[in-house]
N, C-alpha and C. Protein backbone atom coordinates (compact mmCIF):
# COMPACT_ATOMS: atom_id res chain seq x y z
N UNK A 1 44.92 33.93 -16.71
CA UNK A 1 43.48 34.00 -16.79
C UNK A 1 42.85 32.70 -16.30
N UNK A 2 43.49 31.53 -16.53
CA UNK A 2 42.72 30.45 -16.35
C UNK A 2 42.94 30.21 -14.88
N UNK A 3 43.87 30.67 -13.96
CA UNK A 3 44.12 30.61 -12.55
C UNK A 3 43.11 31.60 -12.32
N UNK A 4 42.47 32.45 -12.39
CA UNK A 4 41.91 33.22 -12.20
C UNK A 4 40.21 32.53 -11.71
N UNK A 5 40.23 31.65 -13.05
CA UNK A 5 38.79 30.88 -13.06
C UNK A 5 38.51 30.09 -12.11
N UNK A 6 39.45 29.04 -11.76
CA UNK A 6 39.81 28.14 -11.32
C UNK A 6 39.60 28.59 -9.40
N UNK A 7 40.39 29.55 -9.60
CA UNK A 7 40.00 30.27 -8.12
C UNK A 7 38.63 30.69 -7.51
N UNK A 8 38.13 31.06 -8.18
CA UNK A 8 36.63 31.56 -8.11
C UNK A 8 35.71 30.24 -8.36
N UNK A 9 35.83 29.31 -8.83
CA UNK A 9 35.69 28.31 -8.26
C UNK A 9 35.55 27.09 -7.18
N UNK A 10 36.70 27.35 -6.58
CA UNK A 10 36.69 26.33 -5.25
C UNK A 10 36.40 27.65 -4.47
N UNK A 11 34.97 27.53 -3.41
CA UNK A 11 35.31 28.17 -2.17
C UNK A 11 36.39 28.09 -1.29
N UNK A 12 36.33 29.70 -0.81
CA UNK A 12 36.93 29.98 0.23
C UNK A 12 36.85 29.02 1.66
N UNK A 13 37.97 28.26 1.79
CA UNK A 13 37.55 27.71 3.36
C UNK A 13 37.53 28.19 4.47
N UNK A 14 38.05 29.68 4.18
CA UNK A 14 38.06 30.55 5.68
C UNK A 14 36.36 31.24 5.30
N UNK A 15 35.91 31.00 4.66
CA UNK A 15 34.14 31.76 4.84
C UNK A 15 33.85 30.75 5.43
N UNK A 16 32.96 31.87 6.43
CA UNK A 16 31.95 31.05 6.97
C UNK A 16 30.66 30.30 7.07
N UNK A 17 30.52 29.23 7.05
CA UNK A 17 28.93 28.62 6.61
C UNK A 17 27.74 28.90 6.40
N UNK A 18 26.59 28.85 5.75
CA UNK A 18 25.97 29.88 6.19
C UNK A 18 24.76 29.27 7.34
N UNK A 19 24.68 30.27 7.78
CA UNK A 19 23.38 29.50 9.15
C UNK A 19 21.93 29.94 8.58
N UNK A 20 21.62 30.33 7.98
CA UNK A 20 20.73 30.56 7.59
C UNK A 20 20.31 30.30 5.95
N UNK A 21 18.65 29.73 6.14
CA UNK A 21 18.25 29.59 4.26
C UNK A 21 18.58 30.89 3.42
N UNK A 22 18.23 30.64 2.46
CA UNK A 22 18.02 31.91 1.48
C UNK A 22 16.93 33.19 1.91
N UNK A 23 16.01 32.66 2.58
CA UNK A 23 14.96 33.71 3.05
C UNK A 23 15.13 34.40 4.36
N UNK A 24 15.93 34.01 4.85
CA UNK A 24 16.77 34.17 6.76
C UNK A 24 15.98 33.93 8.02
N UNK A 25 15.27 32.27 7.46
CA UNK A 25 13.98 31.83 8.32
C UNK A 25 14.98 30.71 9.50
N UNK A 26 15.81 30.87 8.79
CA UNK A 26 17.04 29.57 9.66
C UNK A 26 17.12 27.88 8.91
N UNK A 27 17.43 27.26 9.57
CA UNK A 27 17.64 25.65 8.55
C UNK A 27 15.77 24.95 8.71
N UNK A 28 16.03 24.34 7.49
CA UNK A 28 15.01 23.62 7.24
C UNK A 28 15.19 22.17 7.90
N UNK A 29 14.55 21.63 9.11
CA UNK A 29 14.80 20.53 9.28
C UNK A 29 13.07 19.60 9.67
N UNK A 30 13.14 18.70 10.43
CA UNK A 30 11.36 18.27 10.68
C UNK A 30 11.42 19.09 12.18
N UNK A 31 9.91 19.09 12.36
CA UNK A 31 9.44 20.05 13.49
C UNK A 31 9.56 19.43 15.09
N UNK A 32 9.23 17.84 14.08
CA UNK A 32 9.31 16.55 15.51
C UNK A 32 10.28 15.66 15.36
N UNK A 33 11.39 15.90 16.22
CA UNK A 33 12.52 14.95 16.36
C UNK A 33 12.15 13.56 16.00
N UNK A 34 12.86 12.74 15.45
CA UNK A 34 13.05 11.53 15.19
C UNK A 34 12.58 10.49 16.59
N UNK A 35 12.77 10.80 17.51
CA UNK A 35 12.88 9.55 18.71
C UNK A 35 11.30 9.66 19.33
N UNK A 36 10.84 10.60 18.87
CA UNK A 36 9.23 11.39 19.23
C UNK A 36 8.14 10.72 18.41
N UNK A 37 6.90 9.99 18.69
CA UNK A 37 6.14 9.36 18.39
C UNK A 37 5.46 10.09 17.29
N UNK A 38 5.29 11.42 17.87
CA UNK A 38 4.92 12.17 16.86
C UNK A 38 5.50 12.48 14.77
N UNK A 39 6.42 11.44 14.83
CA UNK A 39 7.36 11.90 13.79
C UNK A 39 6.89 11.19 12.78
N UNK A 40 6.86 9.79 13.06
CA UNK A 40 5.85 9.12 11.97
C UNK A 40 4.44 9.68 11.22
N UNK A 41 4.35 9.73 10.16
CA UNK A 41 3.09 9.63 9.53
C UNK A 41 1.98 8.71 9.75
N UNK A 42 0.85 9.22 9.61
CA UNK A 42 -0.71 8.35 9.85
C UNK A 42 0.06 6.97 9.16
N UNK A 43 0.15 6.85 7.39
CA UNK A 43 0.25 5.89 6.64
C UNK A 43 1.51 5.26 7.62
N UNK A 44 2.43 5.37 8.22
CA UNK A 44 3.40 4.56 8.47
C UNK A 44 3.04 3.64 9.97
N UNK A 45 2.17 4.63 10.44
CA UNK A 45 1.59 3.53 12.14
C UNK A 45 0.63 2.67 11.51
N UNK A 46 0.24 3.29 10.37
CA UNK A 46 -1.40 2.17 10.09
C UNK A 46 -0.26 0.98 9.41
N UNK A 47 0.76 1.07 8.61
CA UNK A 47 1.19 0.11 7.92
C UNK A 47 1.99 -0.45 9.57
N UNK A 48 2.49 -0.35 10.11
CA UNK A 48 2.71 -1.40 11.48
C UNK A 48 1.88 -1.85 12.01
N UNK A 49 1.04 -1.23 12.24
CA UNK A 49 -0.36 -2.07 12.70
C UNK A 49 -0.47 -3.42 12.00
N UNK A 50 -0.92 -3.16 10.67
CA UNK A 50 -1.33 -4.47 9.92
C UNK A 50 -0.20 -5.12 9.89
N UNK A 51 1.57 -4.62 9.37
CA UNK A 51 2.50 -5.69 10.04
C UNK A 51 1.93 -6.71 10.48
N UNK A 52 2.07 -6.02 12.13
CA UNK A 52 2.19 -6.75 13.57
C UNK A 52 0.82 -7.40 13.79
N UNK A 53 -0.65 -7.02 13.31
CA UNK A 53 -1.42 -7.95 13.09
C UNK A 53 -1.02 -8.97 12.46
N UNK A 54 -0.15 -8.83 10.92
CA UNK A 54 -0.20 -10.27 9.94
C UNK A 54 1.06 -10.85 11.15
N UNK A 55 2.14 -10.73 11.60
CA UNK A 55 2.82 -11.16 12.24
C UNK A 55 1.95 -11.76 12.97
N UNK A 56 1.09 -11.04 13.82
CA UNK A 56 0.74 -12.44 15.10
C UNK A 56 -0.02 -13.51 14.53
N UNK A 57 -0.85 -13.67 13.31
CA UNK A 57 -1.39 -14.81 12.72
C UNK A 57 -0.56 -15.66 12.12
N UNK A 58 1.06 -14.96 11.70
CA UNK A 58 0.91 -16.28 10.53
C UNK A 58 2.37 -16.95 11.67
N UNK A 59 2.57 -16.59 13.09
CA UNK A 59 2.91 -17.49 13.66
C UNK A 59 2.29 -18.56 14.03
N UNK A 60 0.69 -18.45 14.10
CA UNK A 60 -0.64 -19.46 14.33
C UNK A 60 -0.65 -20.22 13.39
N UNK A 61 -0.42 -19.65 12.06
CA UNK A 61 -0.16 -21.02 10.87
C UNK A 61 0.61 -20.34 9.90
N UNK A 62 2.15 -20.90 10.14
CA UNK A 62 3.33 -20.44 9.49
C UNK A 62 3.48 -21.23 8.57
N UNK A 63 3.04 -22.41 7.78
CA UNK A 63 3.53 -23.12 6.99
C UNK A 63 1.94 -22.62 5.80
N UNK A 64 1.12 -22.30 6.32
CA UNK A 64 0.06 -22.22 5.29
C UNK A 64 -0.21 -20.43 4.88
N UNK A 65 0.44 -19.66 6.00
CA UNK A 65 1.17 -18.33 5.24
C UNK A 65 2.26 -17.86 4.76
N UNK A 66 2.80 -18.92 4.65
CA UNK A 66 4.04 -18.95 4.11
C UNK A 66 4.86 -17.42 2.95
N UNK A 67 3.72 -17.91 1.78
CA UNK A 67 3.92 -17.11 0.89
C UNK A 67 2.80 -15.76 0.76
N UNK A 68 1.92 -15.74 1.65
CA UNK A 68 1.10 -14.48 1.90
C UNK A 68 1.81 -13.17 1.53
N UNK A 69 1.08 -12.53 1.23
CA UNK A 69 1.42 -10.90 0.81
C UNK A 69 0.38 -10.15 0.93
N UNK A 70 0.68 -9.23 1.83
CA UNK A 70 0.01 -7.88 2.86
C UNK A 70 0.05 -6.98 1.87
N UNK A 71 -0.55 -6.23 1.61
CA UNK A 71 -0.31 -4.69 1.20
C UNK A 71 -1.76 -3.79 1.59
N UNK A 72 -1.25 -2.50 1.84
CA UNK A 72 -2.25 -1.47 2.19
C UNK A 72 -2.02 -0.58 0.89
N UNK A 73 -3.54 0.22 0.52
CA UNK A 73 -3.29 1.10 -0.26
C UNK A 73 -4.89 2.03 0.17
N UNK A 74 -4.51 3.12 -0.31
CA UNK A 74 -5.30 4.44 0.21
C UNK A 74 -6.74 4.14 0.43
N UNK A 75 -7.37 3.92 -0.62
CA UNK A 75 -8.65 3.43 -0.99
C UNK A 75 -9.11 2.51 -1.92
N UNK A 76 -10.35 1.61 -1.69
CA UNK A 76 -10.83 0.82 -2.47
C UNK A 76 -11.04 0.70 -3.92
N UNK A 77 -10.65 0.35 -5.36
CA UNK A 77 -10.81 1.00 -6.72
C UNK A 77 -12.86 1.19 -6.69
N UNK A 78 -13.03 1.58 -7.52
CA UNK A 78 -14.08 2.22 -7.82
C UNK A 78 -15.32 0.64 -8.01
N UNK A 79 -14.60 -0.10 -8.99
CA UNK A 79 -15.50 -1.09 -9.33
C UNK A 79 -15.59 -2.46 -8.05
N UNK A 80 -16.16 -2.47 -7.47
CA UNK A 80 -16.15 -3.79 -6.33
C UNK A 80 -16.23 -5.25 -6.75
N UNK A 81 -15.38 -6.25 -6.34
CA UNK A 81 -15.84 -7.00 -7.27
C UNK A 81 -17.42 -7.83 -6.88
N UNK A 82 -17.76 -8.58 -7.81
CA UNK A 82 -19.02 -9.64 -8.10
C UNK A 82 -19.90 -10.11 -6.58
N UNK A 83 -18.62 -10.18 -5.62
CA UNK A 83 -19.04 -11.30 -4.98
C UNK A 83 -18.88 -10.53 -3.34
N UNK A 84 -18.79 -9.05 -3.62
CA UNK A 84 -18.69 -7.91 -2.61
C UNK A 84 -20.21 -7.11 -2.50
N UNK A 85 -20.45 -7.27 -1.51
CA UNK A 85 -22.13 -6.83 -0.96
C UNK A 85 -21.90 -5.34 -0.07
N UNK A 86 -21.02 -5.48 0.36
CA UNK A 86 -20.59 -4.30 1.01
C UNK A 86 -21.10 -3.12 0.60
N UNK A 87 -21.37 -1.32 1.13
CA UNK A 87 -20.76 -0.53 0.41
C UNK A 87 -19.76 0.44 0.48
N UNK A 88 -18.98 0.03 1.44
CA UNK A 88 -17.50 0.30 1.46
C UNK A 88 -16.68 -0.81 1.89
N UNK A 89 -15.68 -1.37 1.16
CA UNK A 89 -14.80 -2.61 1.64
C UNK A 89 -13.38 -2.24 2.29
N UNK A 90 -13.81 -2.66 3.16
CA UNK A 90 -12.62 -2.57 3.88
C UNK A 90 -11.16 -2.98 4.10
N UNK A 91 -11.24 -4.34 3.07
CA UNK A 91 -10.58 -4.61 2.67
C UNK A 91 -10.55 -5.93 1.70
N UNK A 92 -9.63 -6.85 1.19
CA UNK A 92 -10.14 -7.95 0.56
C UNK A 92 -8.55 -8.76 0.01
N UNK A 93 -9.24 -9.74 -0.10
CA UNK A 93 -8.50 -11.51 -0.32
C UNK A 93 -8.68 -11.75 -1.31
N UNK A 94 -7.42 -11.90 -2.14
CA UNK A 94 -7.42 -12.77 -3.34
C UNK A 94 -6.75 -13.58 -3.64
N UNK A 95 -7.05 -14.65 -3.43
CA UNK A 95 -6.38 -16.68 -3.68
C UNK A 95 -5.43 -16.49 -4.42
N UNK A 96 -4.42 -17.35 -4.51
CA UNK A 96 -3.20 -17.25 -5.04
C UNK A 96 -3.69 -18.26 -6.77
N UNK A 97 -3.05 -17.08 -7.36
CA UNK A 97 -3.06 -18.32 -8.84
C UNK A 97 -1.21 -18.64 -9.38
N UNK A 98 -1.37 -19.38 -10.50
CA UNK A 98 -0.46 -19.60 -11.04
C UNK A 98 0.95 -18.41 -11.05
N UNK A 99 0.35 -17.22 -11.68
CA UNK A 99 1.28 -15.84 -11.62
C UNK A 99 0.90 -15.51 -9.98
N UNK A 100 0.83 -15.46 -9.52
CA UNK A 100 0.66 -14.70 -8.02
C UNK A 100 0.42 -15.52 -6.36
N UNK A 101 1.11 -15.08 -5.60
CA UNK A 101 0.98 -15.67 -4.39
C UNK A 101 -0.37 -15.21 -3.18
N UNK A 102 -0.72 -15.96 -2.64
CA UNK A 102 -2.37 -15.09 -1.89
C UNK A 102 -1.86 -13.62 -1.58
N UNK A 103 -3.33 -13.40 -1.46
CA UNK A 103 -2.78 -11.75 -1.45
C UNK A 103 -4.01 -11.21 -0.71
N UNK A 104 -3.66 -10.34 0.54
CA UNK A 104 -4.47 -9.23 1.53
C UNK A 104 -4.52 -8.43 1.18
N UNK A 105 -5.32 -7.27 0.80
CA UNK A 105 -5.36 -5.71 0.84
C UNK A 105 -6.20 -5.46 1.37
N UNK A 106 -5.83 -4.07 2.44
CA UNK A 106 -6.53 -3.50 3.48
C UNK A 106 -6.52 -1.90 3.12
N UNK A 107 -7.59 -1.36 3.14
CA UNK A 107 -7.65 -0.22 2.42
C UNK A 107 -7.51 0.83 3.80
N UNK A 108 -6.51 1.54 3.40
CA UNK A 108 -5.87 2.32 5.02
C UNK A 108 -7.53 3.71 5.27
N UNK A 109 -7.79 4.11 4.42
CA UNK A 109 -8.92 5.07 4.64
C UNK A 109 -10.34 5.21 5.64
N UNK A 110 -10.85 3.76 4.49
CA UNK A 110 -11.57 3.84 5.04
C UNK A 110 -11.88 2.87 6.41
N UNK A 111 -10.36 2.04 6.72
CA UNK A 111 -10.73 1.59 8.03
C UNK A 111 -10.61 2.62 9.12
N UNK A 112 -9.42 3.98 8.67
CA UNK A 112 -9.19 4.64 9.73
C UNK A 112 -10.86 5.34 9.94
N UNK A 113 -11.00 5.85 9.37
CA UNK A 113 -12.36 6.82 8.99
C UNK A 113 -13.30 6.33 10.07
N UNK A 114 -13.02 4.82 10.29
CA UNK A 114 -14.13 4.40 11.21
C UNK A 114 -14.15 4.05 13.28
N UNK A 115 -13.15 4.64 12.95
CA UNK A 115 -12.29 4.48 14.10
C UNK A 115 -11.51 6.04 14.61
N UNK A 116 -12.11 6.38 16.32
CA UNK A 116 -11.69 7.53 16.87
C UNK A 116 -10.33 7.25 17.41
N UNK A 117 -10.10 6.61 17.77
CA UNK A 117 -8.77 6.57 18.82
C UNK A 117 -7.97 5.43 18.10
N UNK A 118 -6.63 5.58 18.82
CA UNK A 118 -5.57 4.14 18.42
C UNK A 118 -6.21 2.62 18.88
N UNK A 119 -6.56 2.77 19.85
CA UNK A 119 -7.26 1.41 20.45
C UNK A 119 -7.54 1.06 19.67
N UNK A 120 -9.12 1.75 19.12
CA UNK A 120 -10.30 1.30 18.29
C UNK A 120 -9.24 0.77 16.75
N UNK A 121 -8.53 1.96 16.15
CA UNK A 121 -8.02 1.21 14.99
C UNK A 121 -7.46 -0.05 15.09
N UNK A 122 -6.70 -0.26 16.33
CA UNK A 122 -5.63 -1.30 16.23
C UNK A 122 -6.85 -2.85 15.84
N UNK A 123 -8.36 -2.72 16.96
CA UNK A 123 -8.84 -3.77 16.68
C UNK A 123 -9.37 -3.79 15.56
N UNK A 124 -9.84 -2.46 14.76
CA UNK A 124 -10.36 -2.57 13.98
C UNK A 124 -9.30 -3.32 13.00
N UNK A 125 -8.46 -3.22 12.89
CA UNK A 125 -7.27 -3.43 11.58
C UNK A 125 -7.33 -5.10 11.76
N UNK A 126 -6.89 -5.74 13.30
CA UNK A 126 -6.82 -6.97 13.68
C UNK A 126 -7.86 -7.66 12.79
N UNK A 127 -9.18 -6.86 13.04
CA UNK A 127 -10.74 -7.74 13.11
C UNK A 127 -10.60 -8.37 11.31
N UNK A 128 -9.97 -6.61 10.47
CA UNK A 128 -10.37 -7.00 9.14
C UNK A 128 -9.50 -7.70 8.75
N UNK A 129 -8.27 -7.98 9.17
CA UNK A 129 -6.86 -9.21 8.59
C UNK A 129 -7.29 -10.55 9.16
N UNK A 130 -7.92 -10.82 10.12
CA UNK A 130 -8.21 -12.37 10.46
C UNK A 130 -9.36 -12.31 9.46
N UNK A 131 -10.57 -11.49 9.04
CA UNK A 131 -11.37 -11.87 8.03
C UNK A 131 -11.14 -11.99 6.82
N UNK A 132 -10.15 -11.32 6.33
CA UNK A 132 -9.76 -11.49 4.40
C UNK A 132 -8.81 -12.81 4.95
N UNK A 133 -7.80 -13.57 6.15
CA UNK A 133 -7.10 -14.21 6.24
C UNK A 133 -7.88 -15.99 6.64
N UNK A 134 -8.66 -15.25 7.26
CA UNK A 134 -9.82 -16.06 7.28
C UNK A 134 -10.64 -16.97 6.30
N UNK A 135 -10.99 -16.03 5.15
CA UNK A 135 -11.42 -16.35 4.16
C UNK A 135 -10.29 -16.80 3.26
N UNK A 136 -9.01 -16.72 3.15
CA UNK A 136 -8.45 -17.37 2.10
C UNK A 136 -8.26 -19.07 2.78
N UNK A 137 -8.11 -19.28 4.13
CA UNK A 137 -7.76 -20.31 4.85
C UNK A 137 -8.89 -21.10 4.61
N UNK A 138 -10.34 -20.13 5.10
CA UNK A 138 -11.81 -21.26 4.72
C UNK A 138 -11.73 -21.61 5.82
N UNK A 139 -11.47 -20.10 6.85
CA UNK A 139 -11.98 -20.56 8.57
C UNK A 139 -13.14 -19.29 8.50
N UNK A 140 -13.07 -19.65 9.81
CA UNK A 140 -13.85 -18.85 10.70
C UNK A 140 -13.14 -17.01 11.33
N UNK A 141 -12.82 -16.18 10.93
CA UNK A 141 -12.33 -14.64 11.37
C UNK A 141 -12.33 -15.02 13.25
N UNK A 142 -13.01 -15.63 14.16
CA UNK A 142 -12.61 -15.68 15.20
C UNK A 142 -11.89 -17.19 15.56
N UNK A 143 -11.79 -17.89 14.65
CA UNK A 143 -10.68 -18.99 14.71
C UNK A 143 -9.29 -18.77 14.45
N UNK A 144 -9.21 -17.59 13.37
CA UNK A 144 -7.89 -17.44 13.15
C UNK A 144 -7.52 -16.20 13.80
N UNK A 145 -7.59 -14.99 14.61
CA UNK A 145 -7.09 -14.61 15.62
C UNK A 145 -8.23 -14.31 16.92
N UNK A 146 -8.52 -14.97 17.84
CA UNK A 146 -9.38 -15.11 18.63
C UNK A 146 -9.16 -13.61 20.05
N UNK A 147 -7.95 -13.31 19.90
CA UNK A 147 -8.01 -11.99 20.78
C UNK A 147 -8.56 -11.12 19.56
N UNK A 148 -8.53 -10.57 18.86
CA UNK A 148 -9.04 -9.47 18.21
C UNK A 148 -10.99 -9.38 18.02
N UNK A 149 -10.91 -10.69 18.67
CA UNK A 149 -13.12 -10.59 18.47
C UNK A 149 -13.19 -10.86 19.99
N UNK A 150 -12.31 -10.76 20.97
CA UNK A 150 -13.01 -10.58 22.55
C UNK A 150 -13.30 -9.06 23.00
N UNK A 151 -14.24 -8.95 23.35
CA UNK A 151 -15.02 -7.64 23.76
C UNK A 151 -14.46 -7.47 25.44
């Protein structure tokens, strides 16, 4: 009896695989190959963008971004702070304290929202990381990346 169990257990290796799901729609795989531009998600080109923006600044001043930290997140929280006039922020800088190292956030929404094409985002993304990067340095947004404000 217990050979019995045991058998019915391990598949058969002479069956054959099956080629098809449970519903007989065929394999579940992505629609756009991997090597295809198309394969990435919105959130994953917008997060290279700002990358390769913070990359080209903090080769301009590598010892004073040293410890910088980028992050993107969906949208802005609800409450703005004190010293924000805006009424949508696009993004924002906060000085490094004791617990924490400076810190960028770029809110992926509503910069895309404002912007039709890749072009337009890419400067748009550039424009708003030299300004929150700008402001933690206590420059000028066209001092610290000067291609992203030529027209």
């Amino acid at each position: 009896m217990d050979r019995d169990l045991a058998a019915r257990a391990v598949p058969d290796p002479r069956s054959a695989p099956r080629r098809r799901d449970r519903h007989g729609r065929g394999f579940r795989r992505d629609l756009i190959p991997a090597h295809l531009p198309g394969h990435r998600s919105r959130r994953e080109r917008f997060d290279d963008l700002v990358a390769d923006s913070v990359a080209t600044i903090a080769e301009r001043f590598p010892r004073r971004l040293a410890h910088l930290q980028v992050m993107v997140e969906e949208v802005p929280p609800e409450d703005p702070a004190p010293w924000e006039d805006a009424p949508v922020v696009l993004g924002r800088a906060l000085p490094a304290t004791r617990e924490n190292p400076p810190r960028v956030v770029l809110y992926r929404r509503p910069v895309a929202t404002r912007c039709t094409g890749d072009e337009e985002l890419e400067a748009l993304v550039r424009q708003v990381v030299s300004e929150q990067i700008g402001s933690l340095l206590g420059m000028a947004a066209e001092d610290v990346d000067p291609e992203a404000w030529e027209d």
